[in-house]
C-alpha atoms as a PDB file:
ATOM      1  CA  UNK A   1      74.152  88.422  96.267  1.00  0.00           C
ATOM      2  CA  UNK A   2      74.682  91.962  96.219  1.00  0.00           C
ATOM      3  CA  UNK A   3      75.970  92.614  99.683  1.00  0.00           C
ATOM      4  CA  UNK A   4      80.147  91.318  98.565  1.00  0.00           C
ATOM      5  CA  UNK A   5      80.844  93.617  95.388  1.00  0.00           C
ATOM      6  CA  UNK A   6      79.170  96.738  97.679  1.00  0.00           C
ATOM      7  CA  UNK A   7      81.229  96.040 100.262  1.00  0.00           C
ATOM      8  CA  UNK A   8      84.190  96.558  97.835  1.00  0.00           C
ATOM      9  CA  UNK A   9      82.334  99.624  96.396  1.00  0.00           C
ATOM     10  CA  UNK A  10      82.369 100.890 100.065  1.00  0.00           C
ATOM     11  CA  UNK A  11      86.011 100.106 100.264  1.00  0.00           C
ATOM     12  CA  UNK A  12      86.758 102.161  97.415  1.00  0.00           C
ATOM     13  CA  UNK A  13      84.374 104.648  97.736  1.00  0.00           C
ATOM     14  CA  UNK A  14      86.049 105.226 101.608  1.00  0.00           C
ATOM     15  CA  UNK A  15      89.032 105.050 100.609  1.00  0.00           C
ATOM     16  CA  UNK A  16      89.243 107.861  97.742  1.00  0.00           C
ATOM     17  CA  UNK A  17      87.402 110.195 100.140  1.00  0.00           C
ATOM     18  CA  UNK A  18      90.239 109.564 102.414  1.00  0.00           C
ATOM     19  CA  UNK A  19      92.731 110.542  99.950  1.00  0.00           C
ATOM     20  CA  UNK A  20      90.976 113.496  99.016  1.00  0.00           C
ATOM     21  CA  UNK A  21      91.034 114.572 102.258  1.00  0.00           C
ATOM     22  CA  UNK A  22      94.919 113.989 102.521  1.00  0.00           C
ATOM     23  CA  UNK A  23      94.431 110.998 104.967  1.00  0.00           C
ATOM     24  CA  UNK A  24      97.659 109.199 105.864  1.00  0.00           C
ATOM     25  CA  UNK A  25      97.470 105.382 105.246  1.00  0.00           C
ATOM     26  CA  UNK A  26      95.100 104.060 108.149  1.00  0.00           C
ATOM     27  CA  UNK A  27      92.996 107.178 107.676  1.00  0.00           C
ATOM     28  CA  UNK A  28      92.229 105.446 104.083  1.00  0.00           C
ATOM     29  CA  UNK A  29      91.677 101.976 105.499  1.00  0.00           C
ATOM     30  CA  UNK A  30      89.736 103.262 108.637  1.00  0.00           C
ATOM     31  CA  UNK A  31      87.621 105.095 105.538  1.00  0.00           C
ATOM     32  CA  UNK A  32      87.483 102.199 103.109  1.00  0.00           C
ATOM     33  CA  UNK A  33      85.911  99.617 106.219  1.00  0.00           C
ATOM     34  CA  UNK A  34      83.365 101.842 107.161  1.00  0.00           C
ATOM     35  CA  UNK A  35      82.344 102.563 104.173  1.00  0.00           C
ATOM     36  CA  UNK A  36      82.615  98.840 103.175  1.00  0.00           C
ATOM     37  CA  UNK A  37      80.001  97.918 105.827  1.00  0.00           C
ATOM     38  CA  UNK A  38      77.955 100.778 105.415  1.00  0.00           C
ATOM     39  CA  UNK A  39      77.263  99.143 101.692  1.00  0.00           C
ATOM     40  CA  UNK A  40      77.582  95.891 103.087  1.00  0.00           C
ATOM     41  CA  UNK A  41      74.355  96.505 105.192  1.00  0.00           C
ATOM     42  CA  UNK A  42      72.676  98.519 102.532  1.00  0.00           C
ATOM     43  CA  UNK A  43      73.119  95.677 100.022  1.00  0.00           C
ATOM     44  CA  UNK A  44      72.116  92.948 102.742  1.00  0.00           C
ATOM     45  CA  UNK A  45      68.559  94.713 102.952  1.00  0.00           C
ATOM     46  CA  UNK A  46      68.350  95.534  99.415  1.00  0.00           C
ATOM     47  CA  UNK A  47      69.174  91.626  98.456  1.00  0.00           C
ATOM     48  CA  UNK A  48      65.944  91.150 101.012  1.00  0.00           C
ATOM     49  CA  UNK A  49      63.723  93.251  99.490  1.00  0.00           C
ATOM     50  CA  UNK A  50      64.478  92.129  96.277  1.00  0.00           C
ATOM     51  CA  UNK A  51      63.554  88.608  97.133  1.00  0.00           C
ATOM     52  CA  UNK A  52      60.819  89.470  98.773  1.00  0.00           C
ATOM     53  CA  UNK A  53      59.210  91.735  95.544  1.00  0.00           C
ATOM     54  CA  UNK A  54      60.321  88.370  93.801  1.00  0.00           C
ATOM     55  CA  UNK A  55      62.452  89.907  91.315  1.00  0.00           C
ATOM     56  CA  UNK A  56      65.565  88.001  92.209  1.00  0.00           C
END
């Protein structure tokens, strides 16, 4: 359940680090989709070990 809006939080998060860094476009979405799986997968296993404490 969590695993779509962190993916967006990735996407963001990438994506302003990019710009900080004075990436050109693709740097930003090259950023952003790493990112966005790299929360993607952390909210995957958190979503499992949530249901598996039984708290979701």
């Amino acid at each position: 359940m969590i695993m779509v809006p962190a993916f967006f939080l990735g996407l963001l998060v990438g994506a302003f680090r990019s710009y900080r860094k004075q990436g050109s476009t693709l740097d930003m979405l090259q950023y952003g989709f790493a990112h966005g799986i790299a929360f993607f997968i952390l909210g995957m296993f958190l979503s499992i070990a949530f249901d598996w404490q039984g708290w979701v």
